[in-house]
PDB file of N, CA and C in Angstrom:
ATOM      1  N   UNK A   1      21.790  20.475  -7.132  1.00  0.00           N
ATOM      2  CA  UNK A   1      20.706  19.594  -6.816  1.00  0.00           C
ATOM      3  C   UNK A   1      19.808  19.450  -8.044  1.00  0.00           C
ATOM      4  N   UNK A   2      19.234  18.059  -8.462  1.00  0.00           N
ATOM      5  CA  UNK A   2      18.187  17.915  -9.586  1.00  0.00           C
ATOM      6  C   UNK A   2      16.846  18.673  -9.179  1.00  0.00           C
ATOM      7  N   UNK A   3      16.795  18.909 -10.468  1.00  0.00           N
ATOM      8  CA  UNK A   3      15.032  19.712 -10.202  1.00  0.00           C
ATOM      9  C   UNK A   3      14.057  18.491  -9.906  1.00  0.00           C
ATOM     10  N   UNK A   4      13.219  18.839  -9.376  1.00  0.00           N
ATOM     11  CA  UNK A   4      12.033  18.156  -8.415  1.00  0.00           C
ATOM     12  C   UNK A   4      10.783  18.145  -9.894  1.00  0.00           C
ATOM     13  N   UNK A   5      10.199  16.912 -10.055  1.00  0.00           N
ATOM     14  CA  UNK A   5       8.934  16.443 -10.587  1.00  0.00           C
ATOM     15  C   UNK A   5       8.037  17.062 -10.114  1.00  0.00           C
ATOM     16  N   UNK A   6       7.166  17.517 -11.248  1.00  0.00           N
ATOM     17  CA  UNK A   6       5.835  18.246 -10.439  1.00  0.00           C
ATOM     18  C   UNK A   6       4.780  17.094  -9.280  1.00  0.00           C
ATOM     19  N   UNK A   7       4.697  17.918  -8.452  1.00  0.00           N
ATOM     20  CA  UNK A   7       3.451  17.094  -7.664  1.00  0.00           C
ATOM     21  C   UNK A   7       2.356  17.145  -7.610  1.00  0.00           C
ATOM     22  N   UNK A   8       1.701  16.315  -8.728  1.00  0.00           N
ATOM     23  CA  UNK A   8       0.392  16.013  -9.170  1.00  0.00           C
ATOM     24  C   UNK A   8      -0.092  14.978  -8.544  1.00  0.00           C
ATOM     25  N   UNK A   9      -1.639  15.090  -8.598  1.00  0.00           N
ATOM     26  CA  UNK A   9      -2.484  14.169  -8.201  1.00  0.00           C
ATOM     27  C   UNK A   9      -1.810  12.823  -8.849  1.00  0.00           C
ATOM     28  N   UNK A  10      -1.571  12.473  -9.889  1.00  0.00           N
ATOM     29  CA  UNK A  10      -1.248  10.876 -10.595  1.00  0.00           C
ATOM     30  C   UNK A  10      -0.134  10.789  -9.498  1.00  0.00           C
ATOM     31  N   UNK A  11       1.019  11.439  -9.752  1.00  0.00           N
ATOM     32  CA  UNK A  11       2.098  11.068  -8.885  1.00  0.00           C
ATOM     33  C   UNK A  11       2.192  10.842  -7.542  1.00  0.00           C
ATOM     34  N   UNK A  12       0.901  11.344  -6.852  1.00  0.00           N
ATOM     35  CA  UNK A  12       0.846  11.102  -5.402  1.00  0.00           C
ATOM     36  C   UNK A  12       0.296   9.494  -5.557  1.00  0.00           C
ATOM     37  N   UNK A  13      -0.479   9.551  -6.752  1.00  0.00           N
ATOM     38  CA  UNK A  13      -1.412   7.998  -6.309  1.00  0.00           C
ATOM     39  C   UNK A  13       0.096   7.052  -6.309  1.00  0.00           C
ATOM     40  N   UNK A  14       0.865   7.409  -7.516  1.00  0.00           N
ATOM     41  CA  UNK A  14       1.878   6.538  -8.024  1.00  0.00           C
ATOM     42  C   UNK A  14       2.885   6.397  -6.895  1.00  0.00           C
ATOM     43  N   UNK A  15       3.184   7.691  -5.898  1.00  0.00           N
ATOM     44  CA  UNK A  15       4.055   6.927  -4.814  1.00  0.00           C
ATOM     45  C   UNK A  15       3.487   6.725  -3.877  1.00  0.00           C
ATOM     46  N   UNK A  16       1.906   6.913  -3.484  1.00  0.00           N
ATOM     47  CA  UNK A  16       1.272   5.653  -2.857  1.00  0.00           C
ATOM     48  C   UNK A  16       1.123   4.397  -3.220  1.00  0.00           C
ATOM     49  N   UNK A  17       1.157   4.154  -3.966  1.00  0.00           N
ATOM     50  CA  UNK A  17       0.927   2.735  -4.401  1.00  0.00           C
ATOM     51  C   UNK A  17       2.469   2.034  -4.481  1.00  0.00           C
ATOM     52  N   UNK A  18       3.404   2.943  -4.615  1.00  0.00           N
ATOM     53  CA  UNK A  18       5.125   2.555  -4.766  1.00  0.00           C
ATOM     54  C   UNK A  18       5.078   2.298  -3.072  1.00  0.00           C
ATOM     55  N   UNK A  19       4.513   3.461  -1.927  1.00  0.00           N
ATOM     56  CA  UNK A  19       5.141   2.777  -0.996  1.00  0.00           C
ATOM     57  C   UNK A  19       4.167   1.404  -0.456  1.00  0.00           C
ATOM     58  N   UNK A  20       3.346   1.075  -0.570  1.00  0.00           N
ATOM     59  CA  UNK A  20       2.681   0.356  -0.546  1.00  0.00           C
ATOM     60  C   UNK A  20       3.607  -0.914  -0.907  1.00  0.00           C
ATOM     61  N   UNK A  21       3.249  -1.186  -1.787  1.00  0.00           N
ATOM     62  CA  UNK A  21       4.108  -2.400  -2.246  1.00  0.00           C
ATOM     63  C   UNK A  21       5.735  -2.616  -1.676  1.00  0.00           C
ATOM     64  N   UNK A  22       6.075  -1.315  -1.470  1.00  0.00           N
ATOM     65  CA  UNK A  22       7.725  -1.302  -1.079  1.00  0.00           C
ATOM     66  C   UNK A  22       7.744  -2.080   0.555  1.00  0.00           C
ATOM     67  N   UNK A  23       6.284  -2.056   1.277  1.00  0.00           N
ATOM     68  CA  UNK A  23       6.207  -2.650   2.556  1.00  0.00           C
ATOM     69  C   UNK A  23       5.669  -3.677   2.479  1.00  0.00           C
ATOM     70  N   UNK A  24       4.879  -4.397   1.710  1.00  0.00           N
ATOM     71  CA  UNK A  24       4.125  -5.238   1.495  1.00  0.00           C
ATOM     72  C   UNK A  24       4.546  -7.035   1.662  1.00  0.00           C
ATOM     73  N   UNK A  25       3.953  -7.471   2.717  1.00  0.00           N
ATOM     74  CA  UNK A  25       4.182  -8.413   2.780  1.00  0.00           C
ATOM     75  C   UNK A  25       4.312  -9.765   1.990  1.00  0.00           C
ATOM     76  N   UNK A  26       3.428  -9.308   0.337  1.00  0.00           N
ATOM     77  CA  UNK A  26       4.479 -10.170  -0.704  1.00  0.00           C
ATOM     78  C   UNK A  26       5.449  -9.995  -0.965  1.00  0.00           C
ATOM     79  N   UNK A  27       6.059  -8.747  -1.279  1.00  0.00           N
ATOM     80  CA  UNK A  27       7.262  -8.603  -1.517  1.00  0.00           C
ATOM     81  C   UNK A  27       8.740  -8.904  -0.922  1.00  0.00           C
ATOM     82  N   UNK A  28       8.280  -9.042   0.429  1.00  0.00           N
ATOM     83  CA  UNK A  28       9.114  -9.447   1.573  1.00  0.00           C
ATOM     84  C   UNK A  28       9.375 -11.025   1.661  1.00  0.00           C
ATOM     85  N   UNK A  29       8.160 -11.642   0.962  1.00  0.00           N
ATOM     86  CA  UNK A  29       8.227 -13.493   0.979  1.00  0.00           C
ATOM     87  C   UNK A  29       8.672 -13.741  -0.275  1.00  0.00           C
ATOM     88  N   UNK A  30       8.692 -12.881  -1.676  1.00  0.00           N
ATOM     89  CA  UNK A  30       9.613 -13.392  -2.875  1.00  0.00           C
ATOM     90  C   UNK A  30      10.671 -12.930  -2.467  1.00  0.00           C
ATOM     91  N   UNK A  31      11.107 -12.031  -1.674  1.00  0.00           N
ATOM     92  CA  UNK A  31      13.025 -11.951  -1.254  1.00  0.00           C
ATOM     93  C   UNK A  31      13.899 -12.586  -0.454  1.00  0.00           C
ATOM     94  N   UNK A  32      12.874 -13.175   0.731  1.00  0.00           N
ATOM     95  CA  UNK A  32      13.228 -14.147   1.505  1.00  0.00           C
ATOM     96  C   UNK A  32      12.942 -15.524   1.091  1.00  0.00           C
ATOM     97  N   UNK A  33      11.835 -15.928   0.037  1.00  0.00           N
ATOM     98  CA  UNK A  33      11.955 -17.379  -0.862  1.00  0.00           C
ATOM     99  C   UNK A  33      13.134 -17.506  -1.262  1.00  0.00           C
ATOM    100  N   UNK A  34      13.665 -16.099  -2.348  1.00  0.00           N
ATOM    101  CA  UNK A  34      14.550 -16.116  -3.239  1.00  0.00           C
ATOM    102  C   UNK A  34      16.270 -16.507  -2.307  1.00  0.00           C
ATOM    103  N   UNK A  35      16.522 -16.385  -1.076  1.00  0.00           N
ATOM    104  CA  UNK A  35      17.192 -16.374  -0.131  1.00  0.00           C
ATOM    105  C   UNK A  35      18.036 -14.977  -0.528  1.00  0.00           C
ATOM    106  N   UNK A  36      17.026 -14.075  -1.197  1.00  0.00           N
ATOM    107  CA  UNK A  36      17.432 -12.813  -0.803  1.00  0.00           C
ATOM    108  C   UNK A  36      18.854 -12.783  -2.483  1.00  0.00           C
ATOM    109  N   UNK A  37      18.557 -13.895  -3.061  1.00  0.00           N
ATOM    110  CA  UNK A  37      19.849 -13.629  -4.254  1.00  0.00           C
ATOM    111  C   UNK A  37      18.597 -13.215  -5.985  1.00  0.00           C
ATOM    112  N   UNK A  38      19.545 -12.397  -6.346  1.00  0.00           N
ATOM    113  CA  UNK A  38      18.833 -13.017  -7.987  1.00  0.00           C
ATOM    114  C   UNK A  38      19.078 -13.879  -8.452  1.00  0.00           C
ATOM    115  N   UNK A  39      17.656 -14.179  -9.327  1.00  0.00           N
ATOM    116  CA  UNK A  39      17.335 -15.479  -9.727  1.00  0.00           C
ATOM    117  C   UNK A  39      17.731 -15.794 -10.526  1.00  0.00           C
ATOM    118  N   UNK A  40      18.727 -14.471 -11.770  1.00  0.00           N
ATOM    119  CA  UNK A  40      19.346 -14.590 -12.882  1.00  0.00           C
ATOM    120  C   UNK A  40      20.383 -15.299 -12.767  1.00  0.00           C
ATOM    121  N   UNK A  41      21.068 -14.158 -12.277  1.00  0.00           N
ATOM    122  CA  UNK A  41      22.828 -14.026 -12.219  1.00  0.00           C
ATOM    123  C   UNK A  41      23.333 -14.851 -10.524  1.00  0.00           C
ATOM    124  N   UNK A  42      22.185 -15.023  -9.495  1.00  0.00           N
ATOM    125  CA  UNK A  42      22.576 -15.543  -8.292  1.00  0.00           C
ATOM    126  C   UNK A  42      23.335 -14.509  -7.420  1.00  0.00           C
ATOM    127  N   UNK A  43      23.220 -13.343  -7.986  1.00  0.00           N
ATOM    128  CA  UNK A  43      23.911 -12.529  -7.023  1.00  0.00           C
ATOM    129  C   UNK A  43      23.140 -11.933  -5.221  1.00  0.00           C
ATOM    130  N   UNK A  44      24.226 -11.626  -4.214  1.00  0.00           N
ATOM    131  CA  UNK A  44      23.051 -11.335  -3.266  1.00  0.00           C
ATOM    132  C   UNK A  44      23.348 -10.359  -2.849  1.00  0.00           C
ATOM    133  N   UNK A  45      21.930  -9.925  -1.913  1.00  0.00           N
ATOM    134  CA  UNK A  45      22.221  -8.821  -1.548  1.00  0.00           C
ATOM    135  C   UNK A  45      22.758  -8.667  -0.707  1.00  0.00           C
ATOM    136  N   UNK A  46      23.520  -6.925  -0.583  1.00  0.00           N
ATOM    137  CA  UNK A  46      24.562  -6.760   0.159  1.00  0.00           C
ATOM    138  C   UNK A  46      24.228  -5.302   0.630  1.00  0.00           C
ATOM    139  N   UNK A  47      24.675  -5.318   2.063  1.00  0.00           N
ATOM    140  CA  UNK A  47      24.210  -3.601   1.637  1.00  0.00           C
ATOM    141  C   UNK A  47      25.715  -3.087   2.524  1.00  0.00           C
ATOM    142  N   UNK A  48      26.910  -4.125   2.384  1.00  0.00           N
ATOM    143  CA  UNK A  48      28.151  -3.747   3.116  1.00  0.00           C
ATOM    144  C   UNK A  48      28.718  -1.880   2.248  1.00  0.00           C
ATOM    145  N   UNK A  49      29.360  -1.511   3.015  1.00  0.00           N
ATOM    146  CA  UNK A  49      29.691  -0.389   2.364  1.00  0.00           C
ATOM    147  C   UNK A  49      30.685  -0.303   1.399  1.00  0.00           C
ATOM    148  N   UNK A  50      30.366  -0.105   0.140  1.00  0.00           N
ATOM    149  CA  UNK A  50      31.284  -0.127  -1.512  1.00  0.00           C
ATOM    150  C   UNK A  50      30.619  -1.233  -1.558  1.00  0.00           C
ATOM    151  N   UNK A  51      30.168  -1.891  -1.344  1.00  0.00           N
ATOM    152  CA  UNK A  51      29.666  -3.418  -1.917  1.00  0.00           C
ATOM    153  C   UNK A  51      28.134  -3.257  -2.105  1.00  0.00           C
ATOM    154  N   UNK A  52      27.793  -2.018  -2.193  1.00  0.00           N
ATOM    155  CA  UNK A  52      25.861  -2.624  -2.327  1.00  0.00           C
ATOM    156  C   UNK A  52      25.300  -3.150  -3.160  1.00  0.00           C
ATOM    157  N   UNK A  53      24.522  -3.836  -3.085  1.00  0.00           N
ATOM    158  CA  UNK A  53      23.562  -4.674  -4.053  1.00  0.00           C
ATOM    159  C   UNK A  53      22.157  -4.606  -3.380  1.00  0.00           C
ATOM    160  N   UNK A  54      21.299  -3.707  -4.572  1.00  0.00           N
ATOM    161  CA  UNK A  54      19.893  -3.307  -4.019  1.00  0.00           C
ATOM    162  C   UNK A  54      19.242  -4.689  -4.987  1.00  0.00           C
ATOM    163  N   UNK A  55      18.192  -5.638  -4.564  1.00  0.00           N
ATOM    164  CA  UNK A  55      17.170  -6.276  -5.315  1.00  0.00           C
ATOM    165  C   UNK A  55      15.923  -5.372  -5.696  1.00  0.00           C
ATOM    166  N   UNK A  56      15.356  -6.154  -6.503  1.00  0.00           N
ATOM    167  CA  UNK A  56      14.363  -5.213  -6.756  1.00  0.00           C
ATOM    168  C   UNK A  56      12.842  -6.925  -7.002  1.00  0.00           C
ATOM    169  N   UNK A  57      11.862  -6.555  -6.877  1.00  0.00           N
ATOM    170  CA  UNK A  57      11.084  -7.929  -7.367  1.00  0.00           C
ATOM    171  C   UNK A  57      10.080  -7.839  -8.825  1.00  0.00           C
ATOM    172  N   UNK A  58      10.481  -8.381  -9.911  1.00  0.00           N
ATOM    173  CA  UNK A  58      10.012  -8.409 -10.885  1.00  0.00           C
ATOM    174  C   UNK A  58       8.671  -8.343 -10.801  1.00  0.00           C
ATOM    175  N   UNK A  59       7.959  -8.153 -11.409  1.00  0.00           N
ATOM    176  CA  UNK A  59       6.279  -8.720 -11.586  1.00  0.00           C
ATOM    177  C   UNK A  59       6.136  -9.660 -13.364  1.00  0.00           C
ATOM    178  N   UNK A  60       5.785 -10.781 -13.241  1.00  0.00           N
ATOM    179  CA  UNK A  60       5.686 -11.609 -14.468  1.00  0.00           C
ATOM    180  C   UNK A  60       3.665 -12.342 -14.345  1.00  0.00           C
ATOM    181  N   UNK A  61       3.333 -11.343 -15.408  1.00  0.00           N
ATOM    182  CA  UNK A  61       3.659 -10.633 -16.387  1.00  0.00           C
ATOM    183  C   UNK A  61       3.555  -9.180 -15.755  1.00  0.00           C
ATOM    184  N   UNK A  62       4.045  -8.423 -16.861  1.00  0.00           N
ATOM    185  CA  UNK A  62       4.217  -7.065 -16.238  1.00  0.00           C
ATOM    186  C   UNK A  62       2.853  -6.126 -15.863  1.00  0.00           C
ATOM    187  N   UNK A  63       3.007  -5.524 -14.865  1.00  0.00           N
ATOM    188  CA  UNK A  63       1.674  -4.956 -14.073  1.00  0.00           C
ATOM    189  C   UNK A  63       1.662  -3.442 -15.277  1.00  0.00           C
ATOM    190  N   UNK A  64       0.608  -3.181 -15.817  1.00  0.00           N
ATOM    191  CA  UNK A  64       0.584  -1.525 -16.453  1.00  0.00           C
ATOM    192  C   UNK A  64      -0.084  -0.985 -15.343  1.00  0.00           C
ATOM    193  N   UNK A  65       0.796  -0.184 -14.571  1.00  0.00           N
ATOM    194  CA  UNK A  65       0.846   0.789 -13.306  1.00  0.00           C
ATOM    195  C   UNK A  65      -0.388   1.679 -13.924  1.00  0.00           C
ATOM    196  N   UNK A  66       0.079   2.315 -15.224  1.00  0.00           N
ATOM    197  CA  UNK A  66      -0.634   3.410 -15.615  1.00  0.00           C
ATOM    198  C   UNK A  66      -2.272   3.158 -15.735  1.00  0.00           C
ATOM    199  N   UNK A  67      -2.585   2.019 -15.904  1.00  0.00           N
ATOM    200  CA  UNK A  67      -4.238   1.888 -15.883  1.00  0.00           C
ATOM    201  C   UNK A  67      -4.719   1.693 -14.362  1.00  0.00           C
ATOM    202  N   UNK A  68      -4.022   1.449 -13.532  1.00  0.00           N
ATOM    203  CA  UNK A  68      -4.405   1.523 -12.013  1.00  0.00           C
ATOM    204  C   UNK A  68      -4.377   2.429 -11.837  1.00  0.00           C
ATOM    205  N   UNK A  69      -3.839   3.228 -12.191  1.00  0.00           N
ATOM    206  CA  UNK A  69      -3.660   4.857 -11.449  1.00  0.00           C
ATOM    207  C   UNK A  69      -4.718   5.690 -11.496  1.00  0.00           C
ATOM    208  N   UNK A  70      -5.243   5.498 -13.418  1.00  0.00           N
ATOM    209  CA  UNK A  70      -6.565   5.509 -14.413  1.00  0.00           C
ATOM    210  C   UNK A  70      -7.728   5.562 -13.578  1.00  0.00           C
ATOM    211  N   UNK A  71      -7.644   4.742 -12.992  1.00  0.00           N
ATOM    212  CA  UNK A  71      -8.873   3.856 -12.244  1.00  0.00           C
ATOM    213  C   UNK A  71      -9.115   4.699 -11.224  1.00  0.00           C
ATOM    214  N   UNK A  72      -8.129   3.977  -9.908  1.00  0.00           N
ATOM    215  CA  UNK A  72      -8.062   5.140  -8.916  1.00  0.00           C
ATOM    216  C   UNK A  72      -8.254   6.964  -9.139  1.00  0.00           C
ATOM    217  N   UNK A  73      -7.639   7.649  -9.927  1.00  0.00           N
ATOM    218  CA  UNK A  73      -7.946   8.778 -10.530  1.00  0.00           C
ATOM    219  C   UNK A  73      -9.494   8.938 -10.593  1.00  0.00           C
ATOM    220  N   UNK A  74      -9.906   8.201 -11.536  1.00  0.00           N
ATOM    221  CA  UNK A  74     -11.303   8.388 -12.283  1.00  0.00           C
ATOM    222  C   UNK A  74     -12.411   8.072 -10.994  1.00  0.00           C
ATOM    223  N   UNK A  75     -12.043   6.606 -10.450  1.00  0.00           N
ATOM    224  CA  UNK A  75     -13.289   6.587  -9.525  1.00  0.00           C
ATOM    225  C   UNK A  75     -13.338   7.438  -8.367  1.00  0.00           C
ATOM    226  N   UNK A  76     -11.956   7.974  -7.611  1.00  0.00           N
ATOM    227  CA  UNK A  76     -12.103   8.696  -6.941  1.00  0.00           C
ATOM    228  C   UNK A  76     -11.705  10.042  -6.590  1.00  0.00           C
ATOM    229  N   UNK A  77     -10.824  10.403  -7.633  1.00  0.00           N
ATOM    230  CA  UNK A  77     -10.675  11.896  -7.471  1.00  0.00           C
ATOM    231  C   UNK A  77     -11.468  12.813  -8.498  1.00  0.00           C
ATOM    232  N   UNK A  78     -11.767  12.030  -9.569  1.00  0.00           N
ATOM    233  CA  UNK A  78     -12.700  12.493 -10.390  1.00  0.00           C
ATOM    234  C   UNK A  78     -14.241  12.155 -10.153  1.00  0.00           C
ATOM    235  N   UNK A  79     -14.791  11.665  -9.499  1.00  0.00           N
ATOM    236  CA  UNK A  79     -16.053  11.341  -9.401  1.00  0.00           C
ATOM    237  C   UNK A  79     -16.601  12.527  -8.356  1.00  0.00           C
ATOM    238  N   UNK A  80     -17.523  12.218  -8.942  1.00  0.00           N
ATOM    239  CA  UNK A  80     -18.602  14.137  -7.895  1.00  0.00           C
ATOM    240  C   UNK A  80     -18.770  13.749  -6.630  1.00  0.00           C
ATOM    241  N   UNK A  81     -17.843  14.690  -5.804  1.00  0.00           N
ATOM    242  CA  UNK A  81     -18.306  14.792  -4.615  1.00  0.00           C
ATOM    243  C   UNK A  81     -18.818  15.419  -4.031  1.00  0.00           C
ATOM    244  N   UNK A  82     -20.222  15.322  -2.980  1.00  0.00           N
ATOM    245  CA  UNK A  82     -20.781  16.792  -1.709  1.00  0.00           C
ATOM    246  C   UNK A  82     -20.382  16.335  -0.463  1.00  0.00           C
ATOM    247  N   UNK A  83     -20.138  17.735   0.166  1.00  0.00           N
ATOM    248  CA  UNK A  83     -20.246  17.643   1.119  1.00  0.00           C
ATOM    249  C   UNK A  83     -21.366  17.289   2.341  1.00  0.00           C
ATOM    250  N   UNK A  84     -21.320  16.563   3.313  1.00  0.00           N
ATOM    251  CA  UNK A  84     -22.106  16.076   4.009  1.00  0.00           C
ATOM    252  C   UNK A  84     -22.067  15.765   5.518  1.00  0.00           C
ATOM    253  N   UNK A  85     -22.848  16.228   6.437  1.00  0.00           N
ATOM    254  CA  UNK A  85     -22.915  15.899   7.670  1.00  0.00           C
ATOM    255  C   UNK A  85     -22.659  14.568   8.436  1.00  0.00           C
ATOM    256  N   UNK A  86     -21.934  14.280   9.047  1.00  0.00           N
ATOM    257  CA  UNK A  86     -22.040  13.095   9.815  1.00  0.00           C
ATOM    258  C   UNK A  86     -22.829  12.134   9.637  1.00  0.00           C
ATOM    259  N   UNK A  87     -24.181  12.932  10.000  1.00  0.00           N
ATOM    260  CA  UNK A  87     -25.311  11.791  10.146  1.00  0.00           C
ATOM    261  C   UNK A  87     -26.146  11.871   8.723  1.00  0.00           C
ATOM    262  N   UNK A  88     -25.773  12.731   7.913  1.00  0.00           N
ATOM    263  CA  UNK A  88     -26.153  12.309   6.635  1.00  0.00           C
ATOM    264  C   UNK A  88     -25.299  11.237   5.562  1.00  0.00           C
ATOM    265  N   UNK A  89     -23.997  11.397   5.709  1.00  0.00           N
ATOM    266  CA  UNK A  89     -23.280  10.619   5.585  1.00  0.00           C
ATOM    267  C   UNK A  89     -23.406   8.795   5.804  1.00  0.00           C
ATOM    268  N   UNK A  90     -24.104   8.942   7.506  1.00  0.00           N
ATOM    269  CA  UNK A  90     -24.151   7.225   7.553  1.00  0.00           C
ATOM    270  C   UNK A  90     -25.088   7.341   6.797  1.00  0.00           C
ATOM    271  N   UNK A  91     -26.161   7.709   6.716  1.00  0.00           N
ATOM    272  CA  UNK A  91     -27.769   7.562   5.940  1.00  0.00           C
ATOM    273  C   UNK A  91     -27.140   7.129   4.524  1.00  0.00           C
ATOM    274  N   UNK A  92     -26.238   7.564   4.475  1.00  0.00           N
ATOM    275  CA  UNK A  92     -26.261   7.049   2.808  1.00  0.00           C
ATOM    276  C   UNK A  92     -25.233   6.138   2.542  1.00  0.00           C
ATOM    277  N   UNK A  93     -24.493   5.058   3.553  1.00  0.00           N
ATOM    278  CA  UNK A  93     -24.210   4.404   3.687  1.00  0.00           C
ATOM    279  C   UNK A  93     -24.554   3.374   5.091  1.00  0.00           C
ATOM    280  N   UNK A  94     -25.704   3.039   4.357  1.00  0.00           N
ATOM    281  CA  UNK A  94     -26.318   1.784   5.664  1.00  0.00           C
ATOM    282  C   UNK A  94     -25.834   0.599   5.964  1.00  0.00           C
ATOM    283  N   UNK A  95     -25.130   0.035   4.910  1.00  0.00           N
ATOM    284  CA  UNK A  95     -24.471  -1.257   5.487  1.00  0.00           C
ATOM    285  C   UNK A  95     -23.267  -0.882   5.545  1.00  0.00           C
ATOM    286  N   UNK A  96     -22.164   0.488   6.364  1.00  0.00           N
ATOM    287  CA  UNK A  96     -21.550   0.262   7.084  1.00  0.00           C
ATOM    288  C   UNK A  96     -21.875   0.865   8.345  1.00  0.00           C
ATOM    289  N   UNK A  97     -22.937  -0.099   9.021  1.00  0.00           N
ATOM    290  CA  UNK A  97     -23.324   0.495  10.314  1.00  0.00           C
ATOM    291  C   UNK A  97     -22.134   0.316  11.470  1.00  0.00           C
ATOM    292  N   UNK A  98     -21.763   0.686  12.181  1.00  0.00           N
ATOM    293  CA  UNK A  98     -20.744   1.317  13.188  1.00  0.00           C
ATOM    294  C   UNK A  98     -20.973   0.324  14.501  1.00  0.00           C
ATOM    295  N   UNK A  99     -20.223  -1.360  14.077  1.00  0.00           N
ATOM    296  CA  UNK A  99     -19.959  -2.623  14.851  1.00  0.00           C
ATOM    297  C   UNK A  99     -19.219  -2.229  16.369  1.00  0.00           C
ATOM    298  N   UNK A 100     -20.290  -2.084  17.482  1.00  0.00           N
ATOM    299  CA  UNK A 100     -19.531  -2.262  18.637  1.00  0.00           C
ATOM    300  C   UNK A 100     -19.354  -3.417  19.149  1.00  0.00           C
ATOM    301  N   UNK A 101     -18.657  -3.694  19.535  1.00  0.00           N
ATOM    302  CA  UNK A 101     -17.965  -4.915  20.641  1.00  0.00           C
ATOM    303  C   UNK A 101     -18.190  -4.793  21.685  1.00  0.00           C
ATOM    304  N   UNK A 102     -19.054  -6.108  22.404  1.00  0.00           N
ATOM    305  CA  UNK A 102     -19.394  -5.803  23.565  1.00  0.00           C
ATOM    306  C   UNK A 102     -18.031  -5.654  24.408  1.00  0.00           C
ATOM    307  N   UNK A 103     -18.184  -5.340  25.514  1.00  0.00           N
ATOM    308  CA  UNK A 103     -16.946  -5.140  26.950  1.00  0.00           C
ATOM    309  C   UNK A 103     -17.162  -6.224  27.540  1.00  0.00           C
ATOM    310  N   UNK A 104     -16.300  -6.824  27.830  1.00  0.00           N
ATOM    311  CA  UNK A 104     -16.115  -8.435  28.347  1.00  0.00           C
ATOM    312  C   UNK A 104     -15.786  -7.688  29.878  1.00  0.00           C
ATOM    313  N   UNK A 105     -16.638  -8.313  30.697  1.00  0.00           N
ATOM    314  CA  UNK A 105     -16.856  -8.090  31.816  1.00  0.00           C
ATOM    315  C   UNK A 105     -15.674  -9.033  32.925  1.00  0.00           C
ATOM    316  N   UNK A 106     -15.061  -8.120  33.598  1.00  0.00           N
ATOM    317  CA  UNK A 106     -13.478  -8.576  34.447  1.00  0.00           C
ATOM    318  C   UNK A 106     -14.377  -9.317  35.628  1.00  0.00           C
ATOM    319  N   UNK A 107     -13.654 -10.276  35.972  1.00  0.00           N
ATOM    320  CA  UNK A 107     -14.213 -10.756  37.573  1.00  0.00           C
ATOM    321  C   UNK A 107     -13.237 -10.891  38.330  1.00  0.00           C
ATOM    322  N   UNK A 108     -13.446 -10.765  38.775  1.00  0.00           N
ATOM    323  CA  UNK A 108     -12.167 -10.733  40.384  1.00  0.00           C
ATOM    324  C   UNK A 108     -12.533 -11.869  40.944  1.00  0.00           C
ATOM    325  N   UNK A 109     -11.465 -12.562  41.766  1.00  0.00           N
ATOM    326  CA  UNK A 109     -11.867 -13.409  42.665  1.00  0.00           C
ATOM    327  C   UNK A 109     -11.185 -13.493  43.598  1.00  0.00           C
ATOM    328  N   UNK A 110     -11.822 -13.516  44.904  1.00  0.00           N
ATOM    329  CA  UNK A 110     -11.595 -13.088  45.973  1.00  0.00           C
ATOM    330  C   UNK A 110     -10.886 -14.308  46.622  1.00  0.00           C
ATOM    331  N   UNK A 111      -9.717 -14.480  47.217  1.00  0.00           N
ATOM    332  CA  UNK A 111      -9.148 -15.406  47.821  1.00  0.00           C
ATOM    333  C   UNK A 111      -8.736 -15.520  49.721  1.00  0.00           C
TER     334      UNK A 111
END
């Protein structure tokens, strides 16, 4: 068996963000635009057995993963955090006050 990649903070962001996109409903409308073939060679996919053909979806121009990660990293695993109570917590976030929906009231009608 191959040895296993360490599991670091970057690499968790990196296969969050891998599965993310791997479900992502753009990615699903450039494979089904594409009718599911490449755009090079026209080949399609297949996933018959001995016959597979995995697609994959380009990004043009190319995305640098590594400065998103940067980002995410820095603003939130690196930035100072305290701990905090519930209700100190909302206090220090007031405009996301906690939207109830009223209950739409059932009526019966009697026949």
């Amino acid at each position: 068996m191959g040895r296993r990649l360490p599991n670091t903070p970057r690499s968790k962001i990196r296969a969050a963000i891998r599965q993310l996109w791997m479900r992502s409903r753009e990615r699903a409308k450039v494979l089904k635009d594409s009718g599911y073939r490449c755009t090079k060679c026209g080949v399609k996919k297949s996933m018959a057995k001995g016959r597979e053909v995995k697609l994959e979806v380009h990004h043009s121009p190319q995305i640098n993963w590594d400065n998103i990660i940067d980002l995410i990293a820095k603003n939130i695993l690196e930035a100072p955090q305290k701990p905090l109570c519930q209700k100190c917590h909302k206090k220090e976030h007031p405009e996301q006050k906690k939207k109830t929906a009223k209950k739409k009231r059932k009526t019966k009608i009697k026949v």
